[in-house]
N, C-alpha and C. Protein backbone atom coordinates (compact mmCIF):
# COMPACT_ATOMS: atom_id res chain seq x y z
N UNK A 1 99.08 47.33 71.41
CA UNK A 1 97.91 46.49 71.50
C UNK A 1 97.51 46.02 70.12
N UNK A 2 97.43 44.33 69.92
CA UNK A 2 96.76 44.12 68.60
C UNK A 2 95.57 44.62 68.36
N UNK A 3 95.22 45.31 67.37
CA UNK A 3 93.90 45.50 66.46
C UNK A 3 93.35 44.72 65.72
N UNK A 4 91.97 44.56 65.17
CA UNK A 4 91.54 43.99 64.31
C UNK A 4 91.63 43.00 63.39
N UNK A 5 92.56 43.54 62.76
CA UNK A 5 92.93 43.21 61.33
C UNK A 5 94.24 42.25 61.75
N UNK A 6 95.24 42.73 62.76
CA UNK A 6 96.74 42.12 63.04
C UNK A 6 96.03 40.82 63.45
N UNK A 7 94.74 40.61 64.77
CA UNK A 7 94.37 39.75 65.30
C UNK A 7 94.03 38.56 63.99
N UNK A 8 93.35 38.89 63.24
CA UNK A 8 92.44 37.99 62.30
C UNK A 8 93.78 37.09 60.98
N UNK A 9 95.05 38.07 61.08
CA UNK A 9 96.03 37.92 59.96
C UNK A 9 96.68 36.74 60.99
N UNK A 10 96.71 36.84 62.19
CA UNK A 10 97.61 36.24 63.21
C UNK A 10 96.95 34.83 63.26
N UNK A 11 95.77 34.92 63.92
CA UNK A 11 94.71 33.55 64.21
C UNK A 11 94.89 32.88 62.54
N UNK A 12 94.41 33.53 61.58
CA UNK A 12 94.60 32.80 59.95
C UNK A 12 95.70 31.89 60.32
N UNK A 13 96.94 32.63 60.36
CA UNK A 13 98.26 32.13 60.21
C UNK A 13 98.83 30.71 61.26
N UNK A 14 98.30 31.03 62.29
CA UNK A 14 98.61 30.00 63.22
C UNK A 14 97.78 29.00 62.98
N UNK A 15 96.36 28.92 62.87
CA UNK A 15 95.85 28.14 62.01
C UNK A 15 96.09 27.21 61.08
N UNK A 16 96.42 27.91 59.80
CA UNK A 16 97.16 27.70 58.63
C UNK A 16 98.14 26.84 58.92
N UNK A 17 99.08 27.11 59.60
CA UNK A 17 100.74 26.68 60.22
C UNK A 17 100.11 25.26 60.83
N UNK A 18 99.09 24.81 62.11
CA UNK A 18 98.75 23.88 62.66
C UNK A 18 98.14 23.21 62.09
N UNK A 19 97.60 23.39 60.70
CA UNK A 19 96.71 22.14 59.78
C UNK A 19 97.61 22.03 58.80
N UNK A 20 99.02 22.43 58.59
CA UNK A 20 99.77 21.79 57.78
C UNK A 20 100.95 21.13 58.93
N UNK A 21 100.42 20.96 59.97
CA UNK A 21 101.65 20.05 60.73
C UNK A 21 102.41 20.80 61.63
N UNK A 22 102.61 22.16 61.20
CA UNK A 22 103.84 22.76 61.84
C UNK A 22 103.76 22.89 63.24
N UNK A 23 105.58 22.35 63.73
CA UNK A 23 105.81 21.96 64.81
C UNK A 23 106.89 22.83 66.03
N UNK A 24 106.79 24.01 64.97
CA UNK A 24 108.05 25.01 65.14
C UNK A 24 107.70 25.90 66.45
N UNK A 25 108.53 26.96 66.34
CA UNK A 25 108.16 27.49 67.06
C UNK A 25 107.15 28.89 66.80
N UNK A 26 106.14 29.86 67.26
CA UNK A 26 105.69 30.81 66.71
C UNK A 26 106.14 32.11 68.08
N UNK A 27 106.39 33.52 67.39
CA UNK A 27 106.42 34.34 68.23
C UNK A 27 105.37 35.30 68.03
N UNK A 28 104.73 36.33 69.13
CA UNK A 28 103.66 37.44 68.66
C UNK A 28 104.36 38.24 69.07
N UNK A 29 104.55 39.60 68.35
CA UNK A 29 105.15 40.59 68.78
C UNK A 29 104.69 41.81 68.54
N UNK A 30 104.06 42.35 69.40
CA UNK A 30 103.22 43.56 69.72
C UNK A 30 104.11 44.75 69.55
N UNK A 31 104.15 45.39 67.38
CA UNK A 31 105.24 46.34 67.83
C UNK A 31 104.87 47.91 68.17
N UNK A 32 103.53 47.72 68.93
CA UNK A 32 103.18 48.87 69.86
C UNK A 32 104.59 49.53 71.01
N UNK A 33 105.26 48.31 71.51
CA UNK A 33 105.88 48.49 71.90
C UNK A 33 107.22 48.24 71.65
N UNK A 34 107.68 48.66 70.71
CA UNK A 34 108.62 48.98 69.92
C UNK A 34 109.13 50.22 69.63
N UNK A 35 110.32 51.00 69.65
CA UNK A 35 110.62 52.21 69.20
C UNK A 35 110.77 51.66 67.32
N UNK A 36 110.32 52.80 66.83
CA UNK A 36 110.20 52.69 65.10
C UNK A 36 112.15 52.36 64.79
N UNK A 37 112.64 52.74 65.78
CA UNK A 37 114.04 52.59 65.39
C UNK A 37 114.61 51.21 65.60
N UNK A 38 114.34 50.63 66.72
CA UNK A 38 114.51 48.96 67.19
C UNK A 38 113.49 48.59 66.02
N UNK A 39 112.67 48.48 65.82
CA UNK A 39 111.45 48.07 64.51
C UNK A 39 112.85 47.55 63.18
N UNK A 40 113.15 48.59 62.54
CA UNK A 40 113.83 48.93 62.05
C UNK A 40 115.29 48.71 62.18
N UNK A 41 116.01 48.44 63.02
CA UNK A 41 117.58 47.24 63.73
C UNK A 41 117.05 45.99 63.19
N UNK A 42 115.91 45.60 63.85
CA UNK A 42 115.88 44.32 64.47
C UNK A 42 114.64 43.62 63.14
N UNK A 43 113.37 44.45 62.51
CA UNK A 43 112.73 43.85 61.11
C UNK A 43 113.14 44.31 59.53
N UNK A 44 114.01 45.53 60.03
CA UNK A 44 114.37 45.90 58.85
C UNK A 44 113.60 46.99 58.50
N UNK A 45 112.45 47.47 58.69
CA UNK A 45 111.37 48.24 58.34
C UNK A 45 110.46 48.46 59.61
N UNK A 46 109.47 49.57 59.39
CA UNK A 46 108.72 49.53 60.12
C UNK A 46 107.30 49.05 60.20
N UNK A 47 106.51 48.00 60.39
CA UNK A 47 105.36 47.61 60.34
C UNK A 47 104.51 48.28 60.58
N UNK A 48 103.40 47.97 59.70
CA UNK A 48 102.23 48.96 59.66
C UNK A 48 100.18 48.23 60.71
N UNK A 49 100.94 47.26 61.49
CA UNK A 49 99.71 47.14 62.40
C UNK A 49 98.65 45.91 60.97
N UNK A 50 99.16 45.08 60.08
CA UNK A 50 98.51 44.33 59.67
C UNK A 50 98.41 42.52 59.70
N UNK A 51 99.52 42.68 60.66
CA UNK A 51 99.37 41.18 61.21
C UNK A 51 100.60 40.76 60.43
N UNK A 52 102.05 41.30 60.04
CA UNK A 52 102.99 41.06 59.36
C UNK A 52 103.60 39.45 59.73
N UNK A 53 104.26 39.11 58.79
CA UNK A 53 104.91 37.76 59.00
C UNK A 53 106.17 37.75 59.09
N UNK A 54 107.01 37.36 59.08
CA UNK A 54 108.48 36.95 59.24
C UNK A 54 108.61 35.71 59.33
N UNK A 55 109.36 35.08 58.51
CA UNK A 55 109.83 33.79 58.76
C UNK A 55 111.66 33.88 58.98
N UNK A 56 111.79 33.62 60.00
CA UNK A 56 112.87 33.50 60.44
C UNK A 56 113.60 31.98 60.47
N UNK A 57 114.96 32.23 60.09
CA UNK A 57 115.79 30.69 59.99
C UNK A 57 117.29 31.12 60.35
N UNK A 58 117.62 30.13 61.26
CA UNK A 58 118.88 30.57 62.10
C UNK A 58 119.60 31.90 62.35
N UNK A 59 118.04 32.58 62.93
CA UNK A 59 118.45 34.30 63.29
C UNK A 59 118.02 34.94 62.65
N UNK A 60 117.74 34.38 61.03
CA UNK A 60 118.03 35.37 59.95
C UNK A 60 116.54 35.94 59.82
N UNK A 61 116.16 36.69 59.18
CA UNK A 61 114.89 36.83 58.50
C UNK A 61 114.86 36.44 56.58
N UNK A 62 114.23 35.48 56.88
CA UNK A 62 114.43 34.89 55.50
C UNK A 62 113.33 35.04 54.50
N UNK A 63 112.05 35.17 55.00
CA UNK A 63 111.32 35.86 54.48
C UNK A 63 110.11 37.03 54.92
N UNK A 64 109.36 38.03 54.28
CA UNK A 64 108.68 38.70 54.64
C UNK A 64 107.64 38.97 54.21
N UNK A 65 106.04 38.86 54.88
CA UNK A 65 104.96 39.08 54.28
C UNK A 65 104.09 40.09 54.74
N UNK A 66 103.94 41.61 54.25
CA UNK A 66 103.81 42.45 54.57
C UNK A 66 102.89 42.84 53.79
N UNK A 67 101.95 44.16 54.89
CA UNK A 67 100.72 44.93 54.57
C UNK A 67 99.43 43.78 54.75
N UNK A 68 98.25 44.38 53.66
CA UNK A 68 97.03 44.19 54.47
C UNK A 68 97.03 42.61 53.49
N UNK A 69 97.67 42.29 52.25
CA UNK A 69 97.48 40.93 52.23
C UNK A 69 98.88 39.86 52.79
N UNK A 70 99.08 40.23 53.98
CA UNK A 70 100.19 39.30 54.80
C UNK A 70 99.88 37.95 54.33
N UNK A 71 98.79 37.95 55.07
CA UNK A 71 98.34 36.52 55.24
C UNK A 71 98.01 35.61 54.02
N UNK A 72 97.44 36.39 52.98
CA UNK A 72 96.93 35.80 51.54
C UNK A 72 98.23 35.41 51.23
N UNK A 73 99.42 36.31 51.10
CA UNK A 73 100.96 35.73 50.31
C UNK A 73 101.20 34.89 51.08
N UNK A 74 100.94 34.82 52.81
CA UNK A 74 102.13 33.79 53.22
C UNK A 74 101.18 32.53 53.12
N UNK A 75 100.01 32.39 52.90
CA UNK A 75 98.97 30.74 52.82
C UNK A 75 99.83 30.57 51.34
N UNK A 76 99.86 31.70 50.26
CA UNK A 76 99.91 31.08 48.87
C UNK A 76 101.68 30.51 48.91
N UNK A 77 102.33 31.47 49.57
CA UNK A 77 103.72 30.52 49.87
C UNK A 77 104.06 29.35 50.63
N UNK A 78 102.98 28.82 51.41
CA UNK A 78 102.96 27.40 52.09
C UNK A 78 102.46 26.69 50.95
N UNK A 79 101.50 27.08 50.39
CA UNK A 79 101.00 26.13 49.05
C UNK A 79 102.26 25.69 48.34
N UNK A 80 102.74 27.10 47.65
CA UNK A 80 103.65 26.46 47.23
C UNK A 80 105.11 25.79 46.86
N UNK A 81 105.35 25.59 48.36
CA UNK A 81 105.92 25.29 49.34
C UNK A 81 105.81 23.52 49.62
N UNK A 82 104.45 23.57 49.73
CA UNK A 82 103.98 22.19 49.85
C UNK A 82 103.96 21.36 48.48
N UNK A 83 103.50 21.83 47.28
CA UNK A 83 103.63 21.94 46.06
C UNK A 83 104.53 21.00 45.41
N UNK A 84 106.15 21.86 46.18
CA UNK A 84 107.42 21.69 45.84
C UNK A 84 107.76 20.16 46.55
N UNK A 85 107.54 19.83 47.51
CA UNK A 85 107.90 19.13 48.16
C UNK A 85 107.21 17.28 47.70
């Protein structure tokens, strides 16, 4: 079940993602229900319930924004992101 904090990192992010255009796709993944071992196959690590990010690109996991400032790194990597462009 999302908590608090995952909820508020999640809503930011999708947010964030829809006022810069993005047209992609988004997944939520509740890893309540997850064994720590599939966690761990399938993110590499085990998440700690703060609204983690993943950006995924053809399968891969290409990048990762983890713990309680998820959301602060992944806005400042769309910045500059956008920046670049």
């Amino acid at each position: 079940m999302l908590h608090g904090v995952a909820i508020v990192s999640i809503s930011l992010s999708i947010e964030t993602l829809y006022n810069n255009g993005y047209d992609g796709q988004i997944f939520i993944i509740d890893n309540d229900c997850m064994s720590f071992d599939f966690q761990n196959s399938i993110l590499g690590q085990l998440c700690n319930g703060w609204g983690e990010i993943f950006i995924v690109s053809e399968g891969q996991i290409t990048q990762k924004f983890l713990g309680k400032t998820s959301f602060i790194n992944f806005r400042n990597y769309l910045k500059s992101m956008s920046n670049n462009s």
